[in-house]
Protein backbone atom coordinates (compact mmCIF):
# COMPACT_ATOMS: atom_id res chain seq x y z
CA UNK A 1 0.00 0.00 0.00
CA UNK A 2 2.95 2.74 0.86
CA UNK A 3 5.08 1.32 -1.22
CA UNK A 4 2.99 2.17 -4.84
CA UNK A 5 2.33 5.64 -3.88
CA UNK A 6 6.70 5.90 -2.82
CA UNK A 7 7.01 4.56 -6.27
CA UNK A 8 5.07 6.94 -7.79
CA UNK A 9 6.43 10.04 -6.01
CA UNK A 10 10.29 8.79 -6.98
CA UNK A 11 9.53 8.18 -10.77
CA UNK A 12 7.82 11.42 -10.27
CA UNK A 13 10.43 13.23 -8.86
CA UNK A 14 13.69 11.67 -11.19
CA UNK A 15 11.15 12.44 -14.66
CA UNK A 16 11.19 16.10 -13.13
CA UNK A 17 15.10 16.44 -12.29
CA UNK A 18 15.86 14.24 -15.38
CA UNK A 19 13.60 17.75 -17.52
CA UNK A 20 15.51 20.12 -15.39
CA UNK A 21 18.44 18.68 -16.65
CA UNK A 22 17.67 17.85 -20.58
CA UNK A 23 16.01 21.54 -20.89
CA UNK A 24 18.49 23.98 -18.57
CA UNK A 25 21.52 22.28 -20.09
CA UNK A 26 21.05 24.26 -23.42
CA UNK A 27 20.95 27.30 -20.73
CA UNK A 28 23.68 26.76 -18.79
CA UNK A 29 26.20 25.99 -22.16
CA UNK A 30 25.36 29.48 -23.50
CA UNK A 31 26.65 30.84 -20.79
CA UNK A 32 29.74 29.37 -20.04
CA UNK A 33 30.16 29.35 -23.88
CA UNK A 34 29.75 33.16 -24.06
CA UNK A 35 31.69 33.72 -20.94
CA UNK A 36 34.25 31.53 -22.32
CA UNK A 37 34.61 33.67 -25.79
CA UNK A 38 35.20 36.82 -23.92
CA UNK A 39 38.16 35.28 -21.80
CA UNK A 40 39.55 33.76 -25.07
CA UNK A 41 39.60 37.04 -26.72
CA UNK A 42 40.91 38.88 -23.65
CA UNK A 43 43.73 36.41 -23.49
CA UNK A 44 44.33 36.81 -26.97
CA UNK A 45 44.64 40.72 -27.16
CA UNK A 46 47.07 40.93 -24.32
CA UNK A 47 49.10 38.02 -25.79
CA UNK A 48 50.11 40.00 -29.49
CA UNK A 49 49.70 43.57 -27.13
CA UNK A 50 52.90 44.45 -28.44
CA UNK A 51 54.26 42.17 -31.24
CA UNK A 52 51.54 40.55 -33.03
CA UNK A 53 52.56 37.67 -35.36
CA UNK A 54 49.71 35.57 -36.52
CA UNK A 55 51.63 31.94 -34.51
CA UNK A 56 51.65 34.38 -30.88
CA UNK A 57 47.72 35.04 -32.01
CA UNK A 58 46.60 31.48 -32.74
CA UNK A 59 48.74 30.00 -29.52
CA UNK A 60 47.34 32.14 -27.36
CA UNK A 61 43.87 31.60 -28.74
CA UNK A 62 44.06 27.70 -28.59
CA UNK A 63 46.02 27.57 -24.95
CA UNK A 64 43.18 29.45 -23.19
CA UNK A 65 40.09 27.77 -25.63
CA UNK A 66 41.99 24.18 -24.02
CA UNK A 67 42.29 25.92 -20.30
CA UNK A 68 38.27 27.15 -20.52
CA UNK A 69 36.71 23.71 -21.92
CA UNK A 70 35.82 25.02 -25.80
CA UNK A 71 36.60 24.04 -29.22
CA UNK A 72 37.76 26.92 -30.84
CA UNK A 73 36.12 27.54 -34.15
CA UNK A 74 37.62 30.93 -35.21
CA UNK A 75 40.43 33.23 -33.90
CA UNK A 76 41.52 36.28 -35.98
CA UNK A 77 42.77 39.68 -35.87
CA UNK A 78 40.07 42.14 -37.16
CA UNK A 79 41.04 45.43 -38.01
CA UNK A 80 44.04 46.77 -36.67
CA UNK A 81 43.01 46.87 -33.08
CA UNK A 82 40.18 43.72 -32.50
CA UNK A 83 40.76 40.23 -32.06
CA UNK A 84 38.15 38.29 -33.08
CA UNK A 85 36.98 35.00 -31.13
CA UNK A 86 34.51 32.21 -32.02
CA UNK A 87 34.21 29.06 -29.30
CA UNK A 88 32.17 26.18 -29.84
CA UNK A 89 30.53 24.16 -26.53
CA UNK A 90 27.90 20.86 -26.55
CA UNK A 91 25.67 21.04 -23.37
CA UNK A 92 24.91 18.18 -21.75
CA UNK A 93 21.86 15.84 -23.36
CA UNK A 94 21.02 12.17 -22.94
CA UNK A 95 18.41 12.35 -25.31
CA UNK A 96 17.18 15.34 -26.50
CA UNK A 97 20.66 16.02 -28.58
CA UNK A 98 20.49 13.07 -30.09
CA UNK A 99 17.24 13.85 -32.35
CA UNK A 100 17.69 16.44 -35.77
CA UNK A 101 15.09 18.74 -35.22
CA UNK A 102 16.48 20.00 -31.30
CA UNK A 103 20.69 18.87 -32.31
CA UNK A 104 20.99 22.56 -32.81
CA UNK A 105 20.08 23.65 -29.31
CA UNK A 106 22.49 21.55 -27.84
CA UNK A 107 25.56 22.78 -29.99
CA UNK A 108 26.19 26.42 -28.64
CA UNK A 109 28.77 28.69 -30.97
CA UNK A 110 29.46 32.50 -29.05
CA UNK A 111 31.70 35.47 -30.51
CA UNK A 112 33.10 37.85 -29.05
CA UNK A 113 36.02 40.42 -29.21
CA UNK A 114 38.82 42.31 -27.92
CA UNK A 115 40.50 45.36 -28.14
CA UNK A 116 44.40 44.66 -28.78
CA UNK A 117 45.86 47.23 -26.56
């Protein structure tokens, strides 16, 4: 008799934290993606601050992508005084990721940029 409606209440409760997780993951990747961009392309500026060579540039840009958890999809000198950063993160999914029409959700891409001091 207790035991069907504990059964119920703990399905009940894992279906909700199992949601939580599929649909905040999405939420919680922008972020860190975005926040992750912005110290890629701080690193970057003050690496080439005062040589630039386009090796310095792309080290820099790949040492602190590695360091912050990111796949580095772009990293480029804009201008003569902007580097230009795009990262690349994949939230967390067991299943919604796995299905075409919400794959793009999952796969977060942020830009951002720097002044090169």
């Amino acid at each position: 008799m207790i035991s069907g409606w504990l059964i119920k209440i703990v399905l009940g409760i894992a279906a909700i934290g199992f949601g939580i997780i599929e649909l905040g993951s999405p939420l919680i990747a922008q972020a860190q993606a975005d926040d992750s961009a912005h110290a890629v392309a701080d690193a970057a500026g003050l690496a080439v601050q005062f040589n630039y060579t386009e090796e310095a540039l792309q080290a820099a840009c790949a040492a602190k992508a590695v360091e912050q958890e990111v796949e580095l999809v772009a990293c480029e000198l804009s201008g003569s005084n902007e580097v230009s950063v795009t990262v690349r993160k994949v939230a967390r999914s067991y299943l919604l990721k796995n299905f075409e029409q919400t794959k793009k959700y999952y796969v977060v891409e942020k830009s951002a940029t720097a002044q090169r001091i």
